[in-house]
N, C-alpha and C. Protein backbone atom coordinates (compact mmCIF):
# COMPACT_ATOMS: atom_id res chain seq x y z
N UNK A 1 98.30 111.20 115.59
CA UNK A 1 99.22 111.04 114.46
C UNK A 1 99.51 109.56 114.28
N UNK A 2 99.65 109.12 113.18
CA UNK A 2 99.77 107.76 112.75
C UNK A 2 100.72 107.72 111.88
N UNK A 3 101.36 106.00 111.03
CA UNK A 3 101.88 106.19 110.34
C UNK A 3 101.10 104.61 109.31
N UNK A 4 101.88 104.44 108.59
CA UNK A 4 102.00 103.53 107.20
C UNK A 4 102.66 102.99 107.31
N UNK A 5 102.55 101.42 107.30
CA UNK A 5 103.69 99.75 106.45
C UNK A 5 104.86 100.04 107.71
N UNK A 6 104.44 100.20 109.25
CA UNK A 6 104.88 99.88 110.32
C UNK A 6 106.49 99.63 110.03
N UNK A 7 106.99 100.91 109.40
CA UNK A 7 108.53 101.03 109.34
C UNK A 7 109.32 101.06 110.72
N UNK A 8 110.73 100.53 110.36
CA UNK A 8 110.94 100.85 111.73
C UNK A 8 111.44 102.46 112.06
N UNK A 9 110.76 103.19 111.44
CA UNK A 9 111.22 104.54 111.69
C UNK A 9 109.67 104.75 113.10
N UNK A 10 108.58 103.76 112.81
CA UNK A 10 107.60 104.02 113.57
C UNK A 10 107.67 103.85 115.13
N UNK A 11 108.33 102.78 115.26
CA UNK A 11 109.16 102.93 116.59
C UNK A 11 109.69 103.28 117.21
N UNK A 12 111.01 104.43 116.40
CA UNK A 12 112.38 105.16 116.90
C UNK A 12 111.58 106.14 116.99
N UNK A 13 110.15 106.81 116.23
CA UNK A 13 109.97 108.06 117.09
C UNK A 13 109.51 108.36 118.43
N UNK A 14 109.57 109.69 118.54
CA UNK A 14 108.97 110.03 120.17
C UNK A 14 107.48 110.85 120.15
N UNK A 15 106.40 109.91 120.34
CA UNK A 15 106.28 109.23 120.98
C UNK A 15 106.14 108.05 119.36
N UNK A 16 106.16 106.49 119.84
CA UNK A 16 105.75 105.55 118.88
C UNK A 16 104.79 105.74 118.28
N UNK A 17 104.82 105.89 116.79
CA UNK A 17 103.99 105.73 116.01
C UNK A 17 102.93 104.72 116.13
N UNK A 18 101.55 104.71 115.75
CA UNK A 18 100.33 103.81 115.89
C UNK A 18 100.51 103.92 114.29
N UNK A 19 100.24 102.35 113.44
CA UNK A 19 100.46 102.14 112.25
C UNK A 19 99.75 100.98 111.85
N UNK A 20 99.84 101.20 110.27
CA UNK A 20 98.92 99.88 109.70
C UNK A 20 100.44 98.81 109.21
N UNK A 21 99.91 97.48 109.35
CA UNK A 21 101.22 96.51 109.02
C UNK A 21 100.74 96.02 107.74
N UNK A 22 101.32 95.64 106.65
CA UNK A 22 100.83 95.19 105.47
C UNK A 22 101.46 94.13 105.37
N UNK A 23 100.91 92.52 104.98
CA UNK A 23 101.90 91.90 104.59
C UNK A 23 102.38 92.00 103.36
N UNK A 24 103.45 92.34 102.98
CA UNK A 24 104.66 92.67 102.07
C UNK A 24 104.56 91.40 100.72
N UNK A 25 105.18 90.31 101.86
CA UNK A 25 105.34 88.90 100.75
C UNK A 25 104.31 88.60 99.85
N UNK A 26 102.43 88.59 100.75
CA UNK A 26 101.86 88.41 100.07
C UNK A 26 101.13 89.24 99.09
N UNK A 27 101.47 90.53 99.62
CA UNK A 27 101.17 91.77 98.47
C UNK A 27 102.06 91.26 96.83
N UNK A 28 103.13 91.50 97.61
CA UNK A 28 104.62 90.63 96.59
C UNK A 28 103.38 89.65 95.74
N UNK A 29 103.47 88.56 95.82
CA UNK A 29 102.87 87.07 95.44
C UNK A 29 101.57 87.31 94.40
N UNK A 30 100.45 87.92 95.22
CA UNK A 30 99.49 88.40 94.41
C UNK A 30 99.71 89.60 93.40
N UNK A 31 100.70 90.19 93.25
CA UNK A 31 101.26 90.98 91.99
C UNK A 31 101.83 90.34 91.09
N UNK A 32 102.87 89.40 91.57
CA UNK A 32 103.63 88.24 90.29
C UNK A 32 102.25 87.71 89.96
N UNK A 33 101.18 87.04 90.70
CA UNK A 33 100.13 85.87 90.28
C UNK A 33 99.50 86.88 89.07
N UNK A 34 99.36 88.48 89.06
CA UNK A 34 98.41 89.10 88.37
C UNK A 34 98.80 89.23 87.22
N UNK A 35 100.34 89.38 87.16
CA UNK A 35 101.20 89.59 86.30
C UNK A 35 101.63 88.49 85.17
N UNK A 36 101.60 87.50 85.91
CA UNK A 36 101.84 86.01 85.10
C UNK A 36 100.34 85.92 84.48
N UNK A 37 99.32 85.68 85.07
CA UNK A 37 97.86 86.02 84.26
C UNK A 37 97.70 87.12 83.11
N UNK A 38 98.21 88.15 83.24
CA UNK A 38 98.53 89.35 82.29
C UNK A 38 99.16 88.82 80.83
N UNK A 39 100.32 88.08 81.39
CA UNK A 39 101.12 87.55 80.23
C UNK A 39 100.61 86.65 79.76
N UNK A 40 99.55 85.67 80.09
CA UNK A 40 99.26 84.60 79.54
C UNK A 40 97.81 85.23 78.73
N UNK A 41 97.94 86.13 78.86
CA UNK A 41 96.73 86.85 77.57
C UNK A 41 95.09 87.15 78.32
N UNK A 42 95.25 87.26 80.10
CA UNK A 42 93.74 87.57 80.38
C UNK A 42 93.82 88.73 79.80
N UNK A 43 92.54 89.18 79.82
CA UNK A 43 91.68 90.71 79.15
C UNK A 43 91.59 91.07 81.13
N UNK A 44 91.54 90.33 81.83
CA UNK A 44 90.79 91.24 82.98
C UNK A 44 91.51 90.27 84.60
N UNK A 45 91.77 91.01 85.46
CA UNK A 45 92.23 90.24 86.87
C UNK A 45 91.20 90.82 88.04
N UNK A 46 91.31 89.89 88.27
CA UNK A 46 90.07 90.30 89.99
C UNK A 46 90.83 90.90 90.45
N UNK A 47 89.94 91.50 91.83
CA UNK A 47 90.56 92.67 92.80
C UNK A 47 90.98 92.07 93.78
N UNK A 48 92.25 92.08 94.27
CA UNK A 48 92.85 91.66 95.56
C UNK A 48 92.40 92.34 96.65
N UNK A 49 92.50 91.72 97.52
CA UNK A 49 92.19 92.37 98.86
C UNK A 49 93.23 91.65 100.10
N UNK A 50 94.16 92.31 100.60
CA UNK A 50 95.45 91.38 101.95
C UNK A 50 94.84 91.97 102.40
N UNK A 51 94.97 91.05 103.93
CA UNK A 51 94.54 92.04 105.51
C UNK A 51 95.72 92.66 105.58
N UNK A 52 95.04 93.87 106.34
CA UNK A 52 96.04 94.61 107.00
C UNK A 52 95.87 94.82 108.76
N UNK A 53 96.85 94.65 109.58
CA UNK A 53 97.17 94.99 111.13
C UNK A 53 97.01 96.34 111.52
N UNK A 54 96.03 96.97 112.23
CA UNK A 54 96.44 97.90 113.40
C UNK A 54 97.67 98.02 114.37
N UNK A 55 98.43 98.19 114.39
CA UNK A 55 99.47 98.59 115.26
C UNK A 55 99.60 99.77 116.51
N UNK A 56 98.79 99.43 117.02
CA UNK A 56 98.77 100.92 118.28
C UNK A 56 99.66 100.65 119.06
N UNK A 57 100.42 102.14 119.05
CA UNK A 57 101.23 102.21 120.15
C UNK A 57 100.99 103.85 120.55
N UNK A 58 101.94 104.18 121.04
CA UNK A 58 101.75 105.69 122.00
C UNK A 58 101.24 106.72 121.10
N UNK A 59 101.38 106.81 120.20
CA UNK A 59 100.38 108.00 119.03
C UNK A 59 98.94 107.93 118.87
N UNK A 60 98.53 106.87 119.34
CA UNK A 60 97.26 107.19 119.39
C UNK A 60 95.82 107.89 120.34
């Protein structure tokens, strides 16, 4: 059993959740950047891609 975006609910369970970490800010950042491009009249935005973290702990 696993979980998603390494909440801290993934920790408080029994046993610890094993989870993916997303960074947030730069998810954040590259949505305003797509969005401000949007408004300035592109027809089209490239595909983002953030790393994401493995987090293993006792669920796995």
């Amino acid at each position: 059993m696993g979980g998603f975006d390494d909440s801290d609910v993934a920790m408080s369970t029994h046993p610890p959740l094993t989870t993916i970490r997303r960074p947030l800010a730069e998810i954040a950042e590259e949505t305003v950047r797509i969005l401000l491009d949007l408004i300035d009249g592109a027809d089209q935005v490239a595909s983002v891609t953030v790393p994401t973290r493995l987090i293993v702990r006792e669920s796995a």
